[in-house]
Protein backbone atom coordinates (compact mmCIF):
# COMPACT_ATOMS: atom_id res chain seq x y z
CA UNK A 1 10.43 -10.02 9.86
CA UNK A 2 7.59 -9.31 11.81
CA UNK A 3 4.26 -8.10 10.70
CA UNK A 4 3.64 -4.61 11.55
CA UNK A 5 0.37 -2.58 11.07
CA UNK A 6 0.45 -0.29 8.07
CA UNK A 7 1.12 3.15 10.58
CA UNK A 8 3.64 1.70 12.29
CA UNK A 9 5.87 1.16 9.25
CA UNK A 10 8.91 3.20 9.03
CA UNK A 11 9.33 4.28 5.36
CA UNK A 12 12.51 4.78 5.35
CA UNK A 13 13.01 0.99 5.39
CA UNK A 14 11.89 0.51 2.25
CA UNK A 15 15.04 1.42 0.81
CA UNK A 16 16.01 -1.92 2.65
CA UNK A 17 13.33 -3.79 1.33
CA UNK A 18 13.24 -6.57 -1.31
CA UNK A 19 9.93 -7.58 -1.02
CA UNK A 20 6.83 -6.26 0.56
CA UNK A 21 3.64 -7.87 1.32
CA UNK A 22 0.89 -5.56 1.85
CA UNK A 23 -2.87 -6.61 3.76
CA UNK A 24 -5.84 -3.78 3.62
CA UNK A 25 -8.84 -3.64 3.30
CA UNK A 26 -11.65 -0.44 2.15
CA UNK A 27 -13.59 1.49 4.43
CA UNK A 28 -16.23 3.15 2.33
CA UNK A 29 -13.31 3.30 -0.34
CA UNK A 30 -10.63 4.97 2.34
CA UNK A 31 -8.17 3.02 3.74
CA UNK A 32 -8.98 1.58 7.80
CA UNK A 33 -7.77 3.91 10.18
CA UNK A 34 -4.42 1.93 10.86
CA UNK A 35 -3.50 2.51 7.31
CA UNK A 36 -4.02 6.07 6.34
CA UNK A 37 -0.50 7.26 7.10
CA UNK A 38 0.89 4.40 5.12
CA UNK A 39 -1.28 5.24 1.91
CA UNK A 40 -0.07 9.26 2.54
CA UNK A 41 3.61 8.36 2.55
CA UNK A 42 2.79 6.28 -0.47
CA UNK A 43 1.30 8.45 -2.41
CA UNK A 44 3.73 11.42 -1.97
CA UNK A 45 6.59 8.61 -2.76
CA UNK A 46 5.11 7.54 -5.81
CA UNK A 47 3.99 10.97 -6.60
CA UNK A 48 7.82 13.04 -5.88
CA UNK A 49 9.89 10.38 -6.50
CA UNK A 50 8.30 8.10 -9.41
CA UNK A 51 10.68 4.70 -9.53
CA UNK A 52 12.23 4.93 -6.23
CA UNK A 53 10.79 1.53 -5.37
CA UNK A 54 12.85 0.14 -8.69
CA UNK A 55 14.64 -2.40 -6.47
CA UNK A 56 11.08 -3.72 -4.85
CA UNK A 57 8.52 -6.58 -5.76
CA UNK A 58 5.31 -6.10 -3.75
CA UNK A 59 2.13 -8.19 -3.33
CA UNK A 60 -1.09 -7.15 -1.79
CA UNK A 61 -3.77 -8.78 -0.13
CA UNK A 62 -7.32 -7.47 -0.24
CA UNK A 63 -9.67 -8.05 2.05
CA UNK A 64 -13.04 -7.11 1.58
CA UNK A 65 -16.97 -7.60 1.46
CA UNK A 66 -18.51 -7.78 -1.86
CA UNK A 67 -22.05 -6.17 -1.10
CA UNK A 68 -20.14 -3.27 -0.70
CA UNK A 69 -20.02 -3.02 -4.87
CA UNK A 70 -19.11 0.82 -5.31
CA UNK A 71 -15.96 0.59 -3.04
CA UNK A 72 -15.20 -2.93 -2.89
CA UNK A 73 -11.22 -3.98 -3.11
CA UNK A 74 -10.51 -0.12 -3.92
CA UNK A 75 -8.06 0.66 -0.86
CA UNK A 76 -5.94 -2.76 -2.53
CA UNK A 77 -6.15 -2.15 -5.87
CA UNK A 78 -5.00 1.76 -5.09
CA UNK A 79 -2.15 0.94 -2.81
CA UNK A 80 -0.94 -2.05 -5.71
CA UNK A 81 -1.38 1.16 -8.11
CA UNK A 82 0.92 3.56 -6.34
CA UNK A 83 3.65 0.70 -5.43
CA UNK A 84 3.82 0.01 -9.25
CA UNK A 85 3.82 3.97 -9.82
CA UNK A 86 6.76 3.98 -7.75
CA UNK A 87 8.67 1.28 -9.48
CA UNK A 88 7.54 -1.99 -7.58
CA UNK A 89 6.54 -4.84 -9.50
């Protein structure tokens, strides 16, 4: 399908969803202002309903500038965090 930015995603669907492919990057360690929905949803999935993604595999992408040290990849490395706390692999 389609690419669609990360607020535009209907969550639902990822009851649907074999695999998911995930692209984000960190704005002073938040995630860009397309995304923060997304990384709610996430975390209240992961958080209420641990292993609900069983029947996913997920990969993300980080993008991200490395003189930025203190926050650099975090938004990634958080949203690959709650997709495993939710079952992905």
């Amino acid at each position: 399908s389609d690419p669609i930015e990360g607020d535009q995603f209907d969550f639902e669907a990822l009851g649907d969803t074999d695999y998911l492919i995930v692209s984000t990057s960190s704005c002073l360690g938040f995630p860009p202002s397309n995304f923060i929905d997304f990384s709610h949803q996430l975390k209240l999935a992961a958080a209420t309903n641990p292993g609900c993604l069983d029947h996913m595999r997920h990969t993300v992408w980080g993008n991200g500038d490395e003189r930025w040290r203190a926050t650099y990849m975090s938004m990634p490395r958080y949203v690959d965090r709650l997709l495993e706390e939710g079952g992905s692999t």
